[in-house]
Protein backbone atom coordinates (compact mmCIF):
# COMPACT_ATOMS: atom_id res chain seq x y z
CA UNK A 1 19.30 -24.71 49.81
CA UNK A 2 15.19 -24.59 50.83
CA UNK A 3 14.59 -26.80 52.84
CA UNK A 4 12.04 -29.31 53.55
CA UNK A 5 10.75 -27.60 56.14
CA UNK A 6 10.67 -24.17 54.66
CA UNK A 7 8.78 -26.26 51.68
CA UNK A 8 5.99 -26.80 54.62
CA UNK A 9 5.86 -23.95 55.74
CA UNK A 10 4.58 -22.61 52.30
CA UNK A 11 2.05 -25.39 52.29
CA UNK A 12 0.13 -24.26 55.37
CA UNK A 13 0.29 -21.01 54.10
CA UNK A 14 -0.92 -22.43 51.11
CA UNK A 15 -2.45 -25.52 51.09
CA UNK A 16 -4.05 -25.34 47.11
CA UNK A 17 -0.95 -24.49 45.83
CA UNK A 18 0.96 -27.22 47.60
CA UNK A 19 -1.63 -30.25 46.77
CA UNK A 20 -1.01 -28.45 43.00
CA UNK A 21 2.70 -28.94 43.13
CA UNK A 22 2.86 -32.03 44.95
CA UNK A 23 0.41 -33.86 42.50
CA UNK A 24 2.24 -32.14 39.18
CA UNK A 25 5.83 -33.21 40.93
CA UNK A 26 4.33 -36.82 41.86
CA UNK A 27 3.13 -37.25 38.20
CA UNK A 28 6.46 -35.76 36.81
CA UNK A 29 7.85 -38.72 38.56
CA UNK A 30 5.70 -41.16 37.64
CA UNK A 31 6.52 -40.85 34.26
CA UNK A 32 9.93 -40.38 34.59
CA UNK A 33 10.56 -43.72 36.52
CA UNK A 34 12.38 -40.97 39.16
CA UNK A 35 11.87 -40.65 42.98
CA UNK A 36 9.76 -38.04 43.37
CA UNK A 37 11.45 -36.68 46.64
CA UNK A 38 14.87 -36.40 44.62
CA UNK A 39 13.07 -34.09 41.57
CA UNK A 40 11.32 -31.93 44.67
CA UNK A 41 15.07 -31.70 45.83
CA UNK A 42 16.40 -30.73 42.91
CA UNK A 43 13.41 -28.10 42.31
CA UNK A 44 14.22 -26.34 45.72
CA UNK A 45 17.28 -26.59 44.34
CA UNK A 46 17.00 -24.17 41.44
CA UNK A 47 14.54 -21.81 43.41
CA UNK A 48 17.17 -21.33 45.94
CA UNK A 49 20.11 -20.56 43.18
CA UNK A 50 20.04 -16.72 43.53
CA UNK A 51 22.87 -16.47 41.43
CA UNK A 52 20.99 -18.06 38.23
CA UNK A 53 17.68 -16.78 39.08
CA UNK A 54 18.82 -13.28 39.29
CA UNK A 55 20.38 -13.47 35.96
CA UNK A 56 17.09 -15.34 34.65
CA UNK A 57 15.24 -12.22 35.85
CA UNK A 58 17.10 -9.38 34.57
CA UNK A 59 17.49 -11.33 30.98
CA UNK A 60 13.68 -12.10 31.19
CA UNK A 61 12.74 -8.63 31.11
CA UNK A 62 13.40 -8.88 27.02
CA UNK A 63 11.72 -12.09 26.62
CA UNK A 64 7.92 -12.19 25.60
CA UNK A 65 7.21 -15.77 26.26
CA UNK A 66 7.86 -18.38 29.35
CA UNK A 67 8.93 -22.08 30.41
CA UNK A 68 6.25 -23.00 32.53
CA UNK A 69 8.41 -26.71 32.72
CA UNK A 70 11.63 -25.21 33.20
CA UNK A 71 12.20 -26.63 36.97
CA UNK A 72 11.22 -29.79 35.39
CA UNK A 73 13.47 -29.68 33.31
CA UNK A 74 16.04 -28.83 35.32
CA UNK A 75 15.34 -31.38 38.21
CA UNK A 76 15.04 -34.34 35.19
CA UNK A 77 18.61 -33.62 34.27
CA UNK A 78 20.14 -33.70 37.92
CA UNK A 79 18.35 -36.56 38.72
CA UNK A 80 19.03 -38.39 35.58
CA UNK A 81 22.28 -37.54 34.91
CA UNK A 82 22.27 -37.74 31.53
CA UNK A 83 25.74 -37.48 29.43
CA UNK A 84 24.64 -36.80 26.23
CA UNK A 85 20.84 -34.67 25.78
CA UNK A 86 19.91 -33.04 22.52
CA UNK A 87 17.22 -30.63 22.06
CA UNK A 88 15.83 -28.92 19.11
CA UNK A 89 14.78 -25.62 19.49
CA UNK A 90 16.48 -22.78 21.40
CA UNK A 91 15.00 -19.43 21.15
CA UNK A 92 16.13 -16.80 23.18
CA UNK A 93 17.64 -19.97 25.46
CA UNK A 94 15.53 -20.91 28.73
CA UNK A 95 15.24 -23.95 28.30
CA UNK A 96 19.31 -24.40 27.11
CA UNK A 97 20.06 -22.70 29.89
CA UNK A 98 17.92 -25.02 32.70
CA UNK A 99 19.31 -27.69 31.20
CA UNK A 100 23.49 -26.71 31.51
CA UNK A 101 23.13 -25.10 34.84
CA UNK A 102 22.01 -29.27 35.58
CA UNK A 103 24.56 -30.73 34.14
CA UNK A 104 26.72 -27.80 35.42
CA UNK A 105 25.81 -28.91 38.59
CA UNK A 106 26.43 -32.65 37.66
CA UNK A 107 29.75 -32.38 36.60
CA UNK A 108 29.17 -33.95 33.62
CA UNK A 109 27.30 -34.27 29.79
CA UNK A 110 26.96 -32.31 26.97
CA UNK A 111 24.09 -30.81 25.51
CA UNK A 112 23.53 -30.57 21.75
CA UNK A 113 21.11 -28.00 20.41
CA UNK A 114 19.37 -27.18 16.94
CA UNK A 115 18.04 -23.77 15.80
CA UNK A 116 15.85 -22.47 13.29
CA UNK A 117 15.85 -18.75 14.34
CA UNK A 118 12.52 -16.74 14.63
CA UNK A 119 10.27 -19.70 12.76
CA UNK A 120 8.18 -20.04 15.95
CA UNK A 121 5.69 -17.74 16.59
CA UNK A 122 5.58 -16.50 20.41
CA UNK A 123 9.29 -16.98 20.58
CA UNK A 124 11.04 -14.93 18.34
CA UNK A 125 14.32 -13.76 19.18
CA UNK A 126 14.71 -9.95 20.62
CA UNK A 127 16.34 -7.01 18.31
CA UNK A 128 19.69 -7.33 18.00
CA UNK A 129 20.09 -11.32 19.70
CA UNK A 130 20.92 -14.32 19.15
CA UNK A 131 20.10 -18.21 19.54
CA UNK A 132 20.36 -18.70 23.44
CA UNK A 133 21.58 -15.49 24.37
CA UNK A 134 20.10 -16.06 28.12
CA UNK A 135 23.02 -18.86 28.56
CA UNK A 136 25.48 -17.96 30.88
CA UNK A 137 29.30 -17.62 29.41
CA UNK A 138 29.90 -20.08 32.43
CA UNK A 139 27.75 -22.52 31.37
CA UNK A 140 28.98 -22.86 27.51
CA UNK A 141 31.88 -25.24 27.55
CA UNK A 142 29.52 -27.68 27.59
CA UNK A 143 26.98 -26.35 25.01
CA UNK A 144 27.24 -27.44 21.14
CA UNK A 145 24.86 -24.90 18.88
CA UNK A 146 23.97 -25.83 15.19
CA UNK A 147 21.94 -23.17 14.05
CA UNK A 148 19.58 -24.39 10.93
CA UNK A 149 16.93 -26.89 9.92
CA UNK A 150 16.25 -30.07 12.58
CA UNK A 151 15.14 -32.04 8.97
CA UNK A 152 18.12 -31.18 7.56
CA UNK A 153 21.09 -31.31 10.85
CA UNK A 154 19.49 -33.58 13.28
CA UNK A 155 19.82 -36.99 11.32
CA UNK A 156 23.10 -36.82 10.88
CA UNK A 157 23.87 -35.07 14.29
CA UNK A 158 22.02 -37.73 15.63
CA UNK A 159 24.44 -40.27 13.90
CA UNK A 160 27.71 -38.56 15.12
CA UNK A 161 26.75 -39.36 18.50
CA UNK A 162 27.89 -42.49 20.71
CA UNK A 163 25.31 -42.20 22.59
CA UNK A 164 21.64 -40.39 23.40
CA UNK A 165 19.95 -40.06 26.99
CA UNK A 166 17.96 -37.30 26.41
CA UNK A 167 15.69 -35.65 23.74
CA UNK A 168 13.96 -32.69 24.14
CA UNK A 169 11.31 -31.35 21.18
CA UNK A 170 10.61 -28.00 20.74
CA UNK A 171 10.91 -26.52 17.81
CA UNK A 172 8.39 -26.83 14.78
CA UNK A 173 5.41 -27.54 16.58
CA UNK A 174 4.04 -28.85 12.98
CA UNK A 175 2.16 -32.86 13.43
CA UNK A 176 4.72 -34.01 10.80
CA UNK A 177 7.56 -31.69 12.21
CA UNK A 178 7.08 -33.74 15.69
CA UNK A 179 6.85 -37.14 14.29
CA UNK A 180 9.98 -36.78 12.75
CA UNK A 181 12.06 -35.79 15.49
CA UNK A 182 10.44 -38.83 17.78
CA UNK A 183 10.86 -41.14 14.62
CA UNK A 184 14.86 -40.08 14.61
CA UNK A 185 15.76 -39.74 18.06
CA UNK A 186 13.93 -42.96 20.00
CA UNK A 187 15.89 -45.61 17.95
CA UNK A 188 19.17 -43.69 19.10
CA UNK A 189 17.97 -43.63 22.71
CA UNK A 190 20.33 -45.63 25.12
CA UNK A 191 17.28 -48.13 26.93
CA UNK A 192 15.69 -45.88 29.72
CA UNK A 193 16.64 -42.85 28.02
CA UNK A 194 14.37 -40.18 28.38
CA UNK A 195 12.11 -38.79 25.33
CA UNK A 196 10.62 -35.09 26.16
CA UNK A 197 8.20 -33.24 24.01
CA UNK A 198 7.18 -29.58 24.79
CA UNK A 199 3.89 -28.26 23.80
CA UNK A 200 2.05 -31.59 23.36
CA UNK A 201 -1.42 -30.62 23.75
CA UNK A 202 -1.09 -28.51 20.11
CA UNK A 203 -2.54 -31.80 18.38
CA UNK A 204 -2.49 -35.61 18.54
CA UNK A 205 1.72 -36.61 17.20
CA UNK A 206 2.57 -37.07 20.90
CA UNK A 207 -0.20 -39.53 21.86
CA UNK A 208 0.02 -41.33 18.14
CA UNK A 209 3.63 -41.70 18.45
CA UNK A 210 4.08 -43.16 21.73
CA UNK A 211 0.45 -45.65 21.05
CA UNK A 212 3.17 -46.36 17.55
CA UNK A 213 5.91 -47.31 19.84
CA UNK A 214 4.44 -49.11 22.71
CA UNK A 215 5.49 -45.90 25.02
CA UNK A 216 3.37 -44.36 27.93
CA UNK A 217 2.21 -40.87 26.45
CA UNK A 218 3.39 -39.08 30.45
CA UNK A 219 2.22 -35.15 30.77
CA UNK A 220 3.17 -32.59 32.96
CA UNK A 221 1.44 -29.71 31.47
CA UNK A 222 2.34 -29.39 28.39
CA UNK A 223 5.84 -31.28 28.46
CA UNK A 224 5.37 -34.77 26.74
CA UNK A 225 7.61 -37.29 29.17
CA UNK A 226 7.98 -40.70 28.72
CA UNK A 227 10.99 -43.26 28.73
CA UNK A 228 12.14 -45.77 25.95
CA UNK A 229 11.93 -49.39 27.85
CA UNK A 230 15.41 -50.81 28.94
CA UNK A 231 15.17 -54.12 27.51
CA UNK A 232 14.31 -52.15 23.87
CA UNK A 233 17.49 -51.17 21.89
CA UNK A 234 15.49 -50.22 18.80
């Protein structure tokens, strides 16, 4: 694993880029409620994961788009340690695939994930794959895929569940597309579950919502991050 002190030796050679990440990681854990040194942990973490990285790289080369919050991500889920995290919105898989090599690495959860194939523009799916091909066959037992419309599957998805500790948004980017997804998953939402939101600066659902709900409207970029109160059950 990096260590801390490899971490500062990249910050002398680099002192913009470090304030950059230390200020984007401090935020990240401001509006997570997390320590901040435990999500830097968990990012040097993945960096230092050759195995997954290398496979990230070689599958990248087919991919046309990026994650810019996918050690985010990533360092939410092993510091969180959520058992139970659906997402909507899949793709070619990076973000599926941040979020099992976490729980991988936890030793426990189950991620459940929606799919509209090739709706999204920026993100469609290379010739000849399909939803979340980037996941690792080691990483799968713990993956459940529903491949169709979130208006349609989520609700009742949502209902088959015992539990919820983690959203994640991102598929139709649409104002009423987003609204609906935050409308169905934050009632389910165990208290101090996390809500996450990709692409939140497209228009104003994100800051609406959470000013709706009472909820801080967090951003890292352009991940939406905020958590449902613990004394809230609604």
């Amino acid at each position: 694993m990096r260590s801390f002190a490899y971490d500062l030796r990249r910050a002398f050679a680099s002192p913009r880029r470090a304030v950059n990440v230390l200020c984007r990681w401090t935020l990240l854990a401001h509006h997570a409620d997390l320590p901040c040194a435990e999500l830097m942990r968990y990012r040097r973490e993945l960096l230092a994961d050759h195995e997954f990285q290398s496979h990230l790289a070689r599958c990248l080369q087919d991919v046309h788009y990026i994650l810019p919050e996918a050690a985010e991500l990533y360092a939410l889920v092993r510091a969180a340690k959520p058992r139970v995290i659906v997402e909507t919105g899949v793709a070619s898989g990076l973000s599926s695939a941040h979020i099992l090599r976490a729980l991988d690495r936890n030793g426990i959860g189950t991620l459940h994930s929606i799919d509209l194939p090739n709706v999204q523009e920026g993100s469609v799916l290379p010739t000849g794959r399909t939803s979340g091909w980037i996941v690792p066959d080691s990483l799968r037992d713990r993956w459940k895929l529903q491949l169709g419309d979130t208006w349609a599957l989520l609700p009742d998805l949502l209902r088959s569940l015992d539990r919820l500790d983690l959203f994640l948004h991102d598929s139709d980017h649409s104002y009423e597309a987003m609204l609906f997804e935050y409308d169905q998953a934050l009632p389910k939402l165990e208290p101090g579950g996390l809500l996450l939101s990709d692409d939140t600066h497209t228009h104003s659902a994100w800051d609406d919502f959470c000013a709706k709900r009472g909820l801080r409207p967090g951003r890292v970029g352009h991940l939406g991050v905020t958590r449902k109160p613990k004394n809230v059950r609604a």
